[in-house]
Structure formats: C-alpha cells, structure tokens
N, C-alpha and C. Protein backbone atom coordinates (compact mmCIF):
# COMPACT_ATOMS: atom_id res chain seq x y z
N UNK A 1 0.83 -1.18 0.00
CA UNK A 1 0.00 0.00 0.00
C UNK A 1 0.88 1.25 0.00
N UNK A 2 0.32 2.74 -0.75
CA UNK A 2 1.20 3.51 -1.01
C UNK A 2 0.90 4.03 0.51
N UNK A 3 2.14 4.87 0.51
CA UNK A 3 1.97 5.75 2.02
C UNK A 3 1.67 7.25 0.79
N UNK A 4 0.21 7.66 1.31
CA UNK A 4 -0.01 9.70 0.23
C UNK A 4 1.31 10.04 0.59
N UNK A 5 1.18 10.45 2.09
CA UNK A 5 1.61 11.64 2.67
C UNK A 5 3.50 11.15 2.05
N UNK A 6 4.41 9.96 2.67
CA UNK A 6 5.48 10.32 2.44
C UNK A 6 5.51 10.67 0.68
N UNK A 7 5.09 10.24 -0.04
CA UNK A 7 5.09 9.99 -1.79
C UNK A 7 4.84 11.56 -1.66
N UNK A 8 4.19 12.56 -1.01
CA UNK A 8 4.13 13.96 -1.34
C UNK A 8 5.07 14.61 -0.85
N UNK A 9 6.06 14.39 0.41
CA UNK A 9 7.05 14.43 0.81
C UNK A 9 8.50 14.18 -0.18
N UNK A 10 7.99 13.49 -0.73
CA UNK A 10 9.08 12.72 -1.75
C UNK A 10 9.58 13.61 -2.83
N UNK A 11 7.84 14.29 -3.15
CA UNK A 11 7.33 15.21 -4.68
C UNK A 11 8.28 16.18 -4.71
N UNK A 12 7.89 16.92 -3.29
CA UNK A 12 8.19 18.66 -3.15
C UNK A 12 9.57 18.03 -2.75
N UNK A 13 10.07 17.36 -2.29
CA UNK A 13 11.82 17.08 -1.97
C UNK A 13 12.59 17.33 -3.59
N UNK A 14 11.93 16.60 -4.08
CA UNK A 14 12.38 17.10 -5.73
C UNK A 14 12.12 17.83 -6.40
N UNK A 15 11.03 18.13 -6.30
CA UNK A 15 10.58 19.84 -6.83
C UNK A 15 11.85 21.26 -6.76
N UNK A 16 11.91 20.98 -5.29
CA UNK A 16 13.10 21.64 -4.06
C UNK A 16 13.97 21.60 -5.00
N UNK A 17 14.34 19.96 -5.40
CA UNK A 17 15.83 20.28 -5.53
C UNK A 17 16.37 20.19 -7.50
N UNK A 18 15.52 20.57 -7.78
CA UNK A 18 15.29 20.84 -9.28
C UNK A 18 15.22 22.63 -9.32
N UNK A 19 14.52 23.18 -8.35
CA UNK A 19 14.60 24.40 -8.33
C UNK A 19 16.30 25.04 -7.43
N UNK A 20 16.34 24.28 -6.76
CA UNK A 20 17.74 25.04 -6.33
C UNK A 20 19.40 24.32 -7.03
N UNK A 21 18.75 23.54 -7.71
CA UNK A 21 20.21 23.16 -8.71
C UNK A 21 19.24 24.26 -9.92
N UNK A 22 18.61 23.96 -10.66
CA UNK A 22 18.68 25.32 -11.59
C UNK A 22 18.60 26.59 -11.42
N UNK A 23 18.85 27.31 -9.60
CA UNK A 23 18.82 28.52 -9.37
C UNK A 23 20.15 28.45 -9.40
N UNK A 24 21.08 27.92 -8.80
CA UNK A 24 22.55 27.64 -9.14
C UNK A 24 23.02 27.38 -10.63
N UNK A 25 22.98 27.09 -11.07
CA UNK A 25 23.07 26.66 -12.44
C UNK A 25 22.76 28.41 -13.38
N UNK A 26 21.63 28.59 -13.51
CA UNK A 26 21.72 30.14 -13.46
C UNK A 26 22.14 31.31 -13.11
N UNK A 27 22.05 31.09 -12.35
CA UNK A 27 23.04 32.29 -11.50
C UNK A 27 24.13 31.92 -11.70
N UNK A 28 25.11 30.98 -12.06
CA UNK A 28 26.26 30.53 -11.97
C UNK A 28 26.90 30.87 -13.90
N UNK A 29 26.02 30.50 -14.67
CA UNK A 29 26.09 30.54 -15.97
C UNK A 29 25.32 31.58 -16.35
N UNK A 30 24.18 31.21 -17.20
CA UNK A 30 22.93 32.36 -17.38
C UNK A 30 21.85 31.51 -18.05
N UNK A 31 20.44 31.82 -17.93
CA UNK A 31 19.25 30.97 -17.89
C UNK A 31 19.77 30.51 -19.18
N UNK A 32 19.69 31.13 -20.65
CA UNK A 32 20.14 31.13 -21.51
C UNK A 32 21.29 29.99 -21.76
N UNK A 33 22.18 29.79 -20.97
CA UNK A 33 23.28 28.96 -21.22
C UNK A 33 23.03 27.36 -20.73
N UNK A 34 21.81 27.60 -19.98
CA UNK A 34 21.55 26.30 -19.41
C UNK A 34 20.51 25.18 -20.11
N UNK A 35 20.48 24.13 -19.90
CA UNK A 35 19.28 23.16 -20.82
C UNK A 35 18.72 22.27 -19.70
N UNK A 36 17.56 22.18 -20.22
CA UNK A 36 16.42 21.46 -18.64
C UNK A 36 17.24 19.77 -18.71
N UNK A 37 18.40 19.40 -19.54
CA UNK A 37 19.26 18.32 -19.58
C UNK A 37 19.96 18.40 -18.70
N UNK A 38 20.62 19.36 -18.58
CA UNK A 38 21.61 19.88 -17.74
C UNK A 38 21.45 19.71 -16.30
N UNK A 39 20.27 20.35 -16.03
CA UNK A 39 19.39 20.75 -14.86
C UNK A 39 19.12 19.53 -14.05
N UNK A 40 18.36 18.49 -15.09
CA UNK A 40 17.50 16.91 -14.66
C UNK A 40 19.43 16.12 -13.91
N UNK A 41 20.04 16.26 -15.25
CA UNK A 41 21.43 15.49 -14.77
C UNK A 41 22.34 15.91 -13.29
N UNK A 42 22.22 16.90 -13.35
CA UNK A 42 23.07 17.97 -11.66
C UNK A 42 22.19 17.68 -10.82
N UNK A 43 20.55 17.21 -10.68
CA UNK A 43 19.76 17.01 -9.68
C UNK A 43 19.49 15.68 -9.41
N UNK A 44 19.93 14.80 -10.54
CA UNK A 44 20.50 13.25 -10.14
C UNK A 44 18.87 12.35 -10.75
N UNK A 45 18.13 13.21 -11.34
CA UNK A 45 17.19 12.66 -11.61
C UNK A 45 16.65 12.72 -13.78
N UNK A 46 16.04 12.02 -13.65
CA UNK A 46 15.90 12.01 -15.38
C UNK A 46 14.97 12.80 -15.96
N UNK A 47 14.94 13.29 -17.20
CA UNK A 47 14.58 14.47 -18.01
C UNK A 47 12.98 14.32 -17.61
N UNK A 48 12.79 12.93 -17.61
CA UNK A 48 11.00 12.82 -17.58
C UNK A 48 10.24 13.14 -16.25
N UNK A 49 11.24 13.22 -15.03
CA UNK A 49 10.89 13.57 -13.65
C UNK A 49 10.67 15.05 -13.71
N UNK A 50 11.63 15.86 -14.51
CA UNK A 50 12.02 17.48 -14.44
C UNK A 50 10.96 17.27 -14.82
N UNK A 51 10.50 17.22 -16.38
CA UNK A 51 9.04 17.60 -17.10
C UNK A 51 7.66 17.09 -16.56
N UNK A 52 7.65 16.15 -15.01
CA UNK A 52 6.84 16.13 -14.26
C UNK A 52 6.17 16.99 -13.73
N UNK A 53 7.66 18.23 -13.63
CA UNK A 53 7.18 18.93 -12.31
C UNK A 53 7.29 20.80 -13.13
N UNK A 54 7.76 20.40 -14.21
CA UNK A 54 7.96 22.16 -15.16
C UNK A 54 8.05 21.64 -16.78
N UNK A 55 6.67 22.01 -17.24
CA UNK A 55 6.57 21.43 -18.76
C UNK A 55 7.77 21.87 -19.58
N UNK A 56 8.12 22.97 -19.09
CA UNK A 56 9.41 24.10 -20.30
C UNK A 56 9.90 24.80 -19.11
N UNK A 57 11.06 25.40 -19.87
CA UNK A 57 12.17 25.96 -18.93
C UNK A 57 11.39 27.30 -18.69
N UNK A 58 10.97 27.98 -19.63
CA UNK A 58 10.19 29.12 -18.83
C UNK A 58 9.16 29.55 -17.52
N UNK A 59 8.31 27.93 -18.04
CA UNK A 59 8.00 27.49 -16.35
C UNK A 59 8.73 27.88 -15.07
N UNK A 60 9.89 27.06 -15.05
CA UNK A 60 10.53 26.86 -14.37
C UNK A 60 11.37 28.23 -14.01
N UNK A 61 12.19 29.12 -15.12
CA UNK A 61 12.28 30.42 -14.61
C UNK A 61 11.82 31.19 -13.51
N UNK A 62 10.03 31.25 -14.19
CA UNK A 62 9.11 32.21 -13.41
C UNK A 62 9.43 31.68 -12.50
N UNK A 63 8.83 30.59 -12.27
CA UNK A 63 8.38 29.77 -10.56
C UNK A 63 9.64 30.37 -9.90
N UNK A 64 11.01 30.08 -9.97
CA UNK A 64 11.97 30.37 -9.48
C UNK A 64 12.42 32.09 -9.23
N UNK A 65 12.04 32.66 -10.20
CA UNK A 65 12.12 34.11 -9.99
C UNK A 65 11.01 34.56 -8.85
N UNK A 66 9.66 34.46 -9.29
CA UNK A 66 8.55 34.40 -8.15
C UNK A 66 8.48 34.20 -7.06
N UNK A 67 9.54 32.53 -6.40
CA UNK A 67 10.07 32.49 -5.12
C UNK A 67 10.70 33.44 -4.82
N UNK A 68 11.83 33.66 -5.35
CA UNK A 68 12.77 34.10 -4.99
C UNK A 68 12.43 35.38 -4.34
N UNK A 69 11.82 36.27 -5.09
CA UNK A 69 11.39 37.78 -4.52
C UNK A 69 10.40 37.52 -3.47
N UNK A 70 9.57 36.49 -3.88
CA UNK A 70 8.59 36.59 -2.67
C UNK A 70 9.44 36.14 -1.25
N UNK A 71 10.32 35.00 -1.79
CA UNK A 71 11.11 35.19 -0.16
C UNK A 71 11.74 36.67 0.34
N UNK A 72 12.66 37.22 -0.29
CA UNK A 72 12.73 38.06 0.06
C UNK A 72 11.75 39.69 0.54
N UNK A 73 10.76 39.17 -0.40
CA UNK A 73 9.79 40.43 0.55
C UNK A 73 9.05 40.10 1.77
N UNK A 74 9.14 38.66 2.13
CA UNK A 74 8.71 38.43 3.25
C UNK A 74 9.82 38.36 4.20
N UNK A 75 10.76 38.56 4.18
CA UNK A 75 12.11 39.13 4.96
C UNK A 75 11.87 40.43 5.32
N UNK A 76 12.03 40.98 3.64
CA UNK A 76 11.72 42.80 4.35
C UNK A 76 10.66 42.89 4.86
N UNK A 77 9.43 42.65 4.92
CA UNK A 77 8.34 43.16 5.50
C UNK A 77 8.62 42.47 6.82
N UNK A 78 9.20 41.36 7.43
CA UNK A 78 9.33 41.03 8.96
C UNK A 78 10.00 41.89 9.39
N UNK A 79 11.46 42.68 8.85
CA UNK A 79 12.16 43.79 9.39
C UNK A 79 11.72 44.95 9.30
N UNK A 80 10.70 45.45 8.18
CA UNK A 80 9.83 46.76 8.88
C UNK A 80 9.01 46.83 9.26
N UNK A 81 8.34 45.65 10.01
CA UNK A 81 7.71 45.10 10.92
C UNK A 81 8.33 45.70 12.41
N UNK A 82 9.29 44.56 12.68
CA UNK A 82 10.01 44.80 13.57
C UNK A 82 10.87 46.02 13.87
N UNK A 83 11.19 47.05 13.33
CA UNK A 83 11.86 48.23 13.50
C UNK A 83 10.61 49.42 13.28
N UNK A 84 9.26 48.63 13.38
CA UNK A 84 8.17 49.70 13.49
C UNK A 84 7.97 50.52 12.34
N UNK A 85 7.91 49.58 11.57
CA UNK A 85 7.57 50.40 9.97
C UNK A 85 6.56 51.35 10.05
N UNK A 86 5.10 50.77 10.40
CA UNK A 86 4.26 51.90 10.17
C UNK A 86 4.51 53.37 11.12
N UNK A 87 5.50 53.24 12.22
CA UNK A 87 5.68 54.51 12.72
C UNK A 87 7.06 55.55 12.08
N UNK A 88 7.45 54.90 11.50
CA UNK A 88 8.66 55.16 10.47
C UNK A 88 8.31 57.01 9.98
N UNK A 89 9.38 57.72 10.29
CA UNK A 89 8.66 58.74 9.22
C UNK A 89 9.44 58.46 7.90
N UNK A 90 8.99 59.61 7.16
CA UNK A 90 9.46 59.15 5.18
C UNK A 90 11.12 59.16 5.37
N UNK A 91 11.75 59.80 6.34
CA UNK A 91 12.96 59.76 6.04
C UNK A 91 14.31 58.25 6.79
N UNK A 92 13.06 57.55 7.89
CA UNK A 92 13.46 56.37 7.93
C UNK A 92 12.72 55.33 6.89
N UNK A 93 11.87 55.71 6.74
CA UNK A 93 11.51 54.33 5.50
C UNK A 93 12.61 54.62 4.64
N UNK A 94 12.79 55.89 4.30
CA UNK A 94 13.98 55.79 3.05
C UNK A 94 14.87 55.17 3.11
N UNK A 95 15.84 55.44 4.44
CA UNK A 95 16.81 54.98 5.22
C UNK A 95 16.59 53.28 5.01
N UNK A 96 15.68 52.90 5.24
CA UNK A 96 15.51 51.61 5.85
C UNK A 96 15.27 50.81 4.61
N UNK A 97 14.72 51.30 3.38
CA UNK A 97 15.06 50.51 2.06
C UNK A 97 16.08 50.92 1.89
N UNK A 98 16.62 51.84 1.69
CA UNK A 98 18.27 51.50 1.17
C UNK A 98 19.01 50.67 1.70
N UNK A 99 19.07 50.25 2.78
CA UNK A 99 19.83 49.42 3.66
C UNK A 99 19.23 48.27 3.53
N UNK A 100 17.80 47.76 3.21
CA UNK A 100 17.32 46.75 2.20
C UNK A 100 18.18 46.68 1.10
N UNK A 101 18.35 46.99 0.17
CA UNK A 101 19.34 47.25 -1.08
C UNK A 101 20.50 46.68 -0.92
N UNK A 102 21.09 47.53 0.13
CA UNK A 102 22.91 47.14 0.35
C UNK A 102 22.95 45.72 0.88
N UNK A 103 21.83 45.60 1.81
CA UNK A 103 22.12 44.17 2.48
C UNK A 103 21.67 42.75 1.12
N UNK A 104 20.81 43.49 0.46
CA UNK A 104 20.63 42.39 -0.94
C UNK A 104 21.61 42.51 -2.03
N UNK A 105 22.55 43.72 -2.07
CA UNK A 105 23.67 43.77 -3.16
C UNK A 105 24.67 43.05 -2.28
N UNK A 106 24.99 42.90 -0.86
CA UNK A 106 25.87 42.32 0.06
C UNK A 106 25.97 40.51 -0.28
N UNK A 107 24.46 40.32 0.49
CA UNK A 107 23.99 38.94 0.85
C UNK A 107 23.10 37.98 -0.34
N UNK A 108 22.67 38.72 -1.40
CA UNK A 108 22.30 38.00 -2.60
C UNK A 108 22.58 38.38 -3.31
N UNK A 109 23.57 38.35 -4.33
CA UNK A 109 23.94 38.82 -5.61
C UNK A 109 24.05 37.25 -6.45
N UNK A 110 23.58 36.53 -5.77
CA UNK A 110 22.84 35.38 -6.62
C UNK A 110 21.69 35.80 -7.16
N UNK A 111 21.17 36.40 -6.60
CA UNK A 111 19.86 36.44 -6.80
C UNK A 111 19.57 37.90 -7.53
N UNK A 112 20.43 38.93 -7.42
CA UNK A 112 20.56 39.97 -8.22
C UNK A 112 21.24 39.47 -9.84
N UNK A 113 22.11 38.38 -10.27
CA UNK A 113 22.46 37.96 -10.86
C UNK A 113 21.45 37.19 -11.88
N UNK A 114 20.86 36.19 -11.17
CA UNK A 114 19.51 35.76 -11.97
C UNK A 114 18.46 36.64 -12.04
N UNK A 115 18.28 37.69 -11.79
CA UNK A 115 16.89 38.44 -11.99
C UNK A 115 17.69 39.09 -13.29
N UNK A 116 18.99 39.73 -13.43
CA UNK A 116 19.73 40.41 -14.93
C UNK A 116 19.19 38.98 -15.60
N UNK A 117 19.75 38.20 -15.46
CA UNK A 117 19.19 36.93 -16.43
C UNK A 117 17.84 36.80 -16.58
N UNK A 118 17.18 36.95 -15.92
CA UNK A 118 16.08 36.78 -15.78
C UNK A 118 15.36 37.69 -16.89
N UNK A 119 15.29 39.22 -16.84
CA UNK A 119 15.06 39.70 -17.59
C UNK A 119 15.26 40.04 -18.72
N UNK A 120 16.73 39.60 -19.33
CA UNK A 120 17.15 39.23 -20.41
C UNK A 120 16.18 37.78 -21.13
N UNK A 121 16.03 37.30 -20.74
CA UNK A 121 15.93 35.91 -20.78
C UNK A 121 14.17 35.60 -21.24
N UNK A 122 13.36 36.41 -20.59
CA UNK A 122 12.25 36.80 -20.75
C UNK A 122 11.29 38.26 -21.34
C-alpha cells in the first residue's frame, strides 16, 4: 500500500531540488546557457521527472524568480515590521530601504544575478 503523505514528501523534496540546482546553475552561468538536460542530470534525476514537475524551462524560470522575490519580501516586510515600519517617518523608511538594497547587493547577488538573467531571458 502507497503511504499519500510520504510519496508527497518525496514530490516537493524534488521539486526543491530541481529548483535550487537550476537557481545555481543560473546564476552561476545564465538561464540562456543552461538546458532542462543539464538541470534533470546535476539534480540526479531524469529528463521525464524534471518535465513532471515544469513542462518548459520558462515554467521553471518564473516559478523560481517568483520564489525568490517573494522570499525576500517576506524578509523585508518582517524587518519593517520589527523596526516599526508603520511609525517610520518618510525619512526612515527611506533609510531603511536602502539598507534593504545594500544588504541584498551584500547577501544576494545570486539572486541579483539571476533576476539580470532573468530579464534578459524573458
């Protein structure tokens, strides 16, 4: 008998790791330089598993671009949360995205890297 729950466990484990070998893979090269061959082979699994889970590489782009920012705006919004955003006047919100900025040109320039690709690319 199947077990649902681990077999869905199983899904998104590979989903996961199809999306973070081709966020590497991108960012590392450029969307452009990469092939969903490439991608299936570095994630240890076969071309017909990838196209399980992302019909075409553009799929797979978005989805990955889409995370990506949405993680990060749910970062920034916990920190101007926490440093009392809505009491902020205009000249600390300013303050306080720029220093959003530096800490994402600092701490992700993976991810500043694939969004240039990204928009090239699309």
């Amino acid at each position: 008998m199947r077990n649902e729950e681990k077999d869905a466990r199983d899904a998104a484990a590979r989903r996961k790791k199809l999306i973070d070998v081709a966020f590497a893979l991108f960012s590392r090269k450029s969307i452009e330089a990469v092939t969903l061959d490439e991608i299936a082979r570095e994630a240890g699994v076969g071309i017909a598993t990838l196209y399980r889970y992302f019909t075409n590489k553009p799929n797979l782009v978005i989805e990955i671009g889409a995370g990506l920012w949405l993680d990060y705006y749910k970062e920034v919004e916990k920190e101007y949360a926490e440093r009392g955003g809505e009491k902020m006047t205009a000249a600390d919100e300013l303050e306080f995205f720029i220093d959003c900025l530096i800490e994402l040109y600092r701490n992700h320039k993976d991810v500043l890297v694939f969004n240039r690709n990204f928009d090239t690319y699309v």
